[in-house]
Protein backbone atom coordinates (compact mmCIF):
# COMPACT_ATOMS: atom_id res chain seq x y z
CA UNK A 1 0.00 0.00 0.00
CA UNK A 2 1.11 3.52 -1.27
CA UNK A 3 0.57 5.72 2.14
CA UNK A 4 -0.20 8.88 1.17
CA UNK A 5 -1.51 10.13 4.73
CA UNK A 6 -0.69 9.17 8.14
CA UNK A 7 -1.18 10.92 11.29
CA UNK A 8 -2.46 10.33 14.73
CA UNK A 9 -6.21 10.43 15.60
CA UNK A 10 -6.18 10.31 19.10
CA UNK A 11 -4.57 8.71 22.59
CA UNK A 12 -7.63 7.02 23.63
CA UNK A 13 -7.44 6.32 27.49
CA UNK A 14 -10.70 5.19 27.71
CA UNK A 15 -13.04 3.15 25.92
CA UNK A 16 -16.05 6.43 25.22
CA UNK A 17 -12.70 7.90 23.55
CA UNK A 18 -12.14 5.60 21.10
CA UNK A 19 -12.85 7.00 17.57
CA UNK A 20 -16.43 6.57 16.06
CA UNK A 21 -16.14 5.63 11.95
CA UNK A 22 -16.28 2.54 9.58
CA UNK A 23 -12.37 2.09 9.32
CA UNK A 24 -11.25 -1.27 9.94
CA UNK A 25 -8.67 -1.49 12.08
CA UNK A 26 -5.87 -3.65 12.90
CA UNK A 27 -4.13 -3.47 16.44
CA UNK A 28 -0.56 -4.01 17.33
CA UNK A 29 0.27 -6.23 20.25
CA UNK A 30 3.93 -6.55 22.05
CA UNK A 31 5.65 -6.50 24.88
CA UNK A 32 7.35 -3.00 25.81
CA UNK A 33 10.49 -2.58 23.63
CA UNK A 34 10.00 -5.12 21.05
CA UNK A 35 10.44 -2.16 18.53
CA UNK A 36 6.58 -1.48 17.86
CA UNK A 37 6.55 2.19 17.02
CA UNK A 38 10.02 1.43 14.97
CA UNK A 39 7.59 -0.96 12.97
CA UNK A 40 4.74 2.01 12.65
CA UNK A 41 7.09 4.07 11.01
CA UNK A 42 8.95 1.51 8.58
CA UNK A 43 5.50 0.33 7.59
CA UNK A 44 4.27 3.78 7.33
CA UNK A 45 7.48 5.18 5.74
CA UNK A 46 7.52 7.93 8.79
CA UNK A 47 10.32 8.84 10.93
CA UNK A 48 8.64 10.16 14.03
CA UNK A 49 5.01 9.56 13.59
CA UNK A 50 5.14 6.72 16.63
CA UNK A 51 7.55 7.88 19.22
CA UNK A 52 10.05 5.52 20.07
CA UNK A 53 10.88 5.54 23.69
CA UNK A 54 14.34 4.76 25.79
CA UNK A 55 11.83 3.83 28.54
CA UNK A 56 9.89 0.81 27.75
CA UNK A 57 6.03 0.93 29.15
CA UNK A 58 5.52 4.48 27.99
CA UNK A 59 2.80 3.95 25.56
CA UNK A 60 -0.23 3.76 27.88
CA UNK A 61 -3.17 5.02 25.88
CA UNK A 62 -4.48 3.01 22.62
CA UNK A 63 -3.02 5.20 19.64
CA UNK A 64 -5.11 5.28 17.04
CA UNK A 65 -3.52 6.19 13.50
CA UNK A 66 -5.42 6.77 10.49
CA UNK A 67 -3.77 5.70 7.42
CA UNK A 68 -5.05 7.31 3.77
CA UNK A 69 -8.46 7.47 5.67
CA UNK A 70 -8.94 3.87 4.47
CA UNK A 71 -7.72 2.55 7.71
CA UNK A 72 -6.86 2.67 11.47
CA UNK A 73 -3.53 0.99 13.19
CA UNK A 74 -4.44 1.19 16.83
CA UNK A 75 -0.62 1.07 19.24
CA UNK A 76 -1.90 -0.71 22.66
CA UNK A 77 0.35 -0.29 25.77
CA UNK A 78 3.34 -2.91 25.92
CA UNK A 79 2.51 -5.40 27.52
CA UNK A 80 5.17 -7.42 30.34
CA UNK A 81 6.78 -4.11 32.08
CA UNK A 82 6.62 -4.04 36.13
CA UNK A 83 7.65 -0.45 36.21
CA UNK A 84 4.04 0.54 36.46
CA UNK A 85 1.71 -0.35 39.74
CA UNK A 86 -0.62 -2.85 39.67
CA UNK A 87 -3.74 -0.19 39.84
CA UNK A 88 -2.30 1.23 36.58
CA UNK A 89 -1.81 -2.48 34.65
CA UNK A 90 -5.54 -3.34 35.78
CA UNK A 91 -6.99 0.07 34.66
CA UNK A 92 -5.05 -0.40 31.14
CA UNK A 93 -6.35 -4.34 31.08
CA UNK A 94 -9.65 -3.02 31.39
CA UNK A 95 -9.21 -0.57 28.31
CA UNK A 96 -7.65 -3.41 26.18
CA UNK A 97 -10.40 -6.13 26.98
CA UNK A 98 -13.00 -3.43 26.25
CA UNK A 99 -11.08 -2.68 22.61
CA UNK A 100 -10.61 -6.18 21.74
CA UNK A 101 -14.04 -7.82 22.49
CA UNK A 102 -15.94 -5.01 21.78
CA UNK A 103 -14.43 -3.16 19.13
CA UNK A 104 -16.51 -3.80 15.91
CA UNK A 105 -13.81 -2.27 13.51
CA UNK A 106 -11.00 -4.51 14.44
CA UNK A 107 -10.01 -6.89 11.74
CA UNK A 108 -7.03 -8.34 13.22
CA UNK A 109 -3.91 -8.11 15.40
CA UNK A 110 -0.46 -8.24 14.95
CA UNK A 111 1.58 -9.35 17.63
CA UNK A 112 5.33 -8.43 17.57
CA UNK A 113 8.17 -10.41 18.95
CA UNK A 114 11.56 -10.63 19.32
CA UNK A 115 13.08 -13.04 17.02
CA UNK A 116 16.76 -13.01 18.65
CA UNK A 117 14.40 -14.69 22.38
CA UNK A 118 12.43 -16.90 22.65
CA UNK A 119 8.89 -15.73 23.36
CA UNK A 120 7.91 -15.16 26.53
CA UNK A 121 5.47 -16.43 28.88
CA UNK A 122 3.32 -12.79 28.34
CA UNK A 123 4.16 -13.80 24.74
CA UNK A 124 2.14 -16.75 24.89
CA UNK A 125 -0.37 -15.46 27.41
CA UNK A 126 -1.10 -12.89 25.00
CA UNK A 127 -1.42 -15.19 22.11
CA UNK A 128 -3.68 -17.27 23.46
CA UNK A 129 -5.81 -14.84 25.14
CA UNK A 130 -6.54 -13.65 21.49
CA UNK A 131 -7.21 -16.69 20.20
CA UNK A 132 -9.30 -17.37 22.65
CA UNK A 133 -11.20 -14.18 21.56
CA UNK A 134 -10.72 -15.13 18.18
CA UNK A 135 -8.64 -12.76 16.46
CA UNK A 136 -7.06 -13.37 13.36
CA UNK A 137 -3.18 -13.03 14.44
CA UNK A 138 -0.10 -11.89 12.28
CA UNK A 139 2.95 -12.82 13.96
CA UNK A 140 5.68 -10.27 13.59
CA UNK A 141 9.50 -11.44 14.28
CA UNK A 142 10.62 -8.14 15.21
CA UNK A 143 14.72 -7.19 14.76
CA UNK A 144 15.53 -10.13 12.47
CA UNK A 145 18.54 -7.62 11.34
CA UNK A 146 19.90 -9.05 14.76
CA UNK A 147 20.80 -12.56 13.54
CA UNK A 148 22.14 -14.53 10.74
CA UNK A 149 19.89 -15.34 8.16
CA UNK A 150 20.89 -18.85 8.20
CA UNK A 151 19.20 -18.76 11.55
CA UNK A 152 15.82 -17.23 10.32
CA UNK A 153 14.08 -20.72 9.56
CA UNK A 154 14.85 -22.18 13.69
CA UNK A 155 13.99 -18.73 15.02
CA UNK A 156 10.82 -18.96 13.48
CA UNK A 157 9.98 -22.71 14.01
CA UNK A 158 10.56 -21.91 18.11
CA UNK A 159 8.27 -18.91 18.13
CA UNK A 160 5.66 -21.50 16.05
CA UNK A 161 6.57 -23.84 18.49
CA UNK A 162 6.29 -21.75 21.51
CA UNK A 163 2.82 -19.95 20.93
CA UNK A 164 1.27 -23.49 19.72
CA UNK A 165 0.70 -20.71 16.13
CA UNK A 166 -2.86 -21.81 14.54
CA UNK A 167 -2.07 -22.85 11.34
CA UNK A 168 -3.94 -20.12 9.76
CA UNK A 169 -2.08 -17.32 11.28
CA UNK A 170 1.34 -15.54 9.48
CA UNK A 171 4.38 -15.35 11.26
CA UNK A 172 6.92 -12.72 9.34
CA UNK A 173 11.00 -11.60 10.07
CA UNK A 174 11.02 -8.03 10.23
CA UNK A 175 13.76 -5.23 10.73
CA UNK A 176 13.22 -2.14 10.69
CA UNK A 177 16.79 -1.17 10.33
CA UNK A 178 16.70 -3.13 6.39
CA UNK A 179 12.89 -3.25 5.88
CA UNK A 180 12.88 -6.64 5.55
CA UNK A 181 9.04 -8.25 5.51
CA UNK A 182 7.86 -4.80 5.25
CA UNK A 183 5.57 -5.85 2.13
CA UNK A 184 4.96 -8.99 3.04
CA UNK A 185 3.54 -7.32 6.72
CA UNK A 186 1.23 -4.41 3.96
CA UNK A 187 0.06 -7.78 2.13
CA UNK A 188 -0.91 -9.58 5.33
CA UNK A 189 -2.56 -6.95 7.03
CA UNK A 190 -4.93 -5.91 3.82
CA UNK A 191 -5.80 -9.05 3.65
CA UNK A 192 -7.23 -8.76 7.39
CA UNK A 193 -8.70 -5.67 6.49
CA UNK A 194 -10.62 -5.43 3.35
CA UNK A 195 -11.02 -9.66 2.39
């Protein structure tokens, strides 16, 4: 996809904020610092649009970003990081269940880990609790720059392995830094969106 437009709608904190409209959405799952907003703007071709942070748990509103007003990518709070007190994780939770059981527009998610570890047990958590919801889930392998390609193919297999993947859903190597699977994420995620 050719993005003409991108910009930030809004930092929804809670659920009456979230943006009325017909866009289908896709949301973008991960634990804080897997290089999320890194993959917003390589997808997006946008230096700054999502603000990468040195401090991981900063995102803690849903960011909703409306691309060529076709489309929404919704940014939900990292998930994993115990910098932030309980009372704070549980009001967030409460946000995120709302968005993905009630949220009409969303197509699908894409859930971003690191390829270079395997995933974790938030990783899996998260996976499943999706499924479980059933959401269509892309897996992104973020920071695949990181290793040698000869290792892609096991990296990938562990993260299948790990997450028990449903057959149907994508797993994909990323970087940022290269761009790799940047095409191949565009083709997966229209296909949540307008099939």
């Amino acid at each position: 996809m050719k993005v003409t437009k991108a910009e930030i709608v809004i930092s929804a904190a809670k659920g009456h904020q979230f943006p009325e409209g017909p866009f289908p959405e896709v949301a973008l799952s991960g634990r804080s610092n897997v290089g999320k907003s890194s993959f917003i703007n390589t997808v997006l071709n946008r230096k700054g649009l999502a603000r990468t942070s040195q401090r991981p748990g900063k995102t803690q509103t849903l960011n909703f970003y409306n691309i060529n007003d076709r489309l929404h990518f919704v940014d939900v709070p990292g998930y994993g990081y115990a910098k932030v007190s309980k009372a704070e994780r549980e009001a967030w939770g409460r946000v995120m269940e709302q968005y993905f059981q009630e949220r009409e527009q969303l197509k699908g998610v894409v859930q971003l880990i690191d390829v270079r570890h395997k995933p974790t047990a938030d990783d899996v958590m998260m996976y499943e609790w999706l499924k479980y919801h059933e959401h269509p889930v892309i897996v992104v392998a973020t920071k695949a720059d990181k290793i040698g390609k000869s290792k892609w193919e096991k990296h990938k297999k562990i993260i299948r392995e790990e997450l028990e993947m449903d057959p149907s859903d994508t797993i994909i190597l990323f970087s940022s830094e290269t761009g790799h699977g940047k095409d191949k994420a565009w083709k997966e995620m229209e296909r949540l969106l307008f099939s």
